[in-house]
C-alpha atoms as a PDB file:
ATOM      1  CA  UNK A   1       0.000   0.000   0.000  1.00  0.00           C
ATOM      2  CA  UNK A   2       1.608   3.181  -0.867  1.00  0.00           C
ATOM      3  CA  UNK A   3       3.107   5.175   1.641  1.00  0.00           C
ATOM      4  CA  UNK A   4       1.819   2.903   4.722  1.00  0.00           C
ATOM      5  CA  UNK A   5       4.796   0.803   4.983  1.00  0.00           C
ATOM      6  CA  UNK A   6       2.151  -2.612   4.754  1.00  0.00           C
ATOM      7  CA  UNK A   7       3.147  -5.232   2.550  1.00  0.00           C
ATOM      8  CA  UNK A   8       0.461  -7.528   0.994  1.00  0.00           C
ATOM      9  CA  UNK A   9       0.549 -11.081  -0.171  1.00  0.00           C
ATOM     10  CA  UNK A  10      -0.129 -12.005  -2.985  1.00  0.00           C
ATOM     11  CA  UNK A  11      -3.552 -13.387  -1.869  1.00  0.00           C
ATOM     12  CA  UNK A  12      -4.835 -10.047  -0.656  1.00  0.00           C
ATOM     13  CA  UNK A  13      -3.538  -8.427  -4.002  1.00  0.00           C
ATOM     14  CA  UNK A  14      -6.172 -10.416  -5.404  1.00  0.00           C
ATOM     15  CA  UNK A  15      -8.852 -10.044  -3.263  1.00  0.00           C
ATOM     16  CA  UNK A  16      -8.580  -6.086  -3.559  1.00  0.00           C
ATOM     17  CA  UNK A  17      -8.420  -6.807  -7.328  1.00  0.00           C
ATOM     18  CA  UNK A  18     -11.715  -8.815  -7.199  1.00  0.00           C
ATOM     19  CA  UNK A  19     -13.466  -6.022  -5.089  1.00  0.00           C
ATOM     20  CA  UNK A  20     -11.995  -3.424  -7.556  1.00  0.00           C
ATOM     21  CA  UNK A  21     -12.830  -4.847 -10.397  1.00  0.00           C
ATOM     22  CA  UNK A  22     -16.977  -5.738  -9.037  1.00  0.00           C
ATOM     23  CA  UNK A  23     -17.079  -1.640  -8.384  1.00  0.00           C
ATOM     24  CA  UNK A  24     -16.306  -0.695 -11.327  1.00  0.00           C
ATOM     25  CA  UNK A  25     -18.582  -3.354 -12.997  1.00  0.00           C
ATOM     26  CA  UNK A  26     -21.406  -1.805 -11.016  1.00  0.00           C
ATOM     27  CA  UNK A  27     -20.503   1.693 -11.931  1.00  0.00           C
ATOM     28  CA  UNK A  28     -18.538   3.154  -9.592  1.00  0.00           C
ATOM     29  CA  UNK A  29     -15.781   5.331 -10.233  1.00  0.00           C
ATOM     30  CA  UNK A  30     -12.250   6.848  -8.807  1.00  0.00           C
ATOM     31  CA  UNK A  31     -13.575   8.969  -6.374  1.00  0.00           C
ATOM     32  CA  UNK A  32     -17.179   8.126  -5.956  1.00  0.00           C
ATOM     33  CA  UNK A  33     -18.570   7.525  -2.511  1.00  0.00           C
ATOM     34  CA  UNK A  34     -18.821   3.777  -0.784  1.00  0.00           C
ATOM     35  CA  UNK A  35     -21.011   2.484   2.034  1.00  0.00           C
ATOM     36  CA  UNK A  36     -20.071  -1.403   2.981  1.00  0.00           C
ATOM     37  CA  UNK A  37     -22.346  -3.094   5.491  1.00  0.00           C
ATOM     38  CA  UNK A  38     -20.824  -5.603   7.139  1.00  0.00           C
ATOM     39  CA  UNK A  39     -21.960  -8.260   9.905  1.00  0.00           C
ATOM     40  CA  UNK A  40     -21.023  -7.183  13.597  1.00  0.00           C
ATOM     41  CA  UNK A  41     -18.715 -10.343  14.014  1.00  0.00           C
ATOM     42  CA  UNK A  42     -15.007 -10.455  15.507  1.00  0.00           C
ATOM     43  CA  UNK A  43     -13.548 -11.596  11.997  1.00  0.00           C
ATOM     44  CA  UNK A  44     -14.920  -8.305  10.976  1.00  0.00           C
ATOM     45  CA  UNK A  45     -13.826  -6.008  13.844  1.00  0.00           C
ATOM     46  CA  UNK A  46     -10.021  -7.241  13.736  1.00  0.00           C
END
């Protein structure tokens, strides 16, 4: 991730890809505005 000092695996690359790649088939652009519901679980707090 630029600038944040994280590395990714190759396996996350891919799963930002995916998400990327289902925005833009809906639509959404560079800059547009996201909401993401997500279950109130601890796998989704961490």
């Amino acid at each position: 991730m630029a600038g944040s000092g994280k590395i990714m695996t190759h396996g996350e690359l891919m799963i930002s890809n995916q998400g990327a790649q289902l925005f833009r088939s809906l639509g959404i652009k560079p800059g547009d505005s996201v909401a993401i519901m997500l279950r109130i679980i601890i796998y989704s707090l961490q």
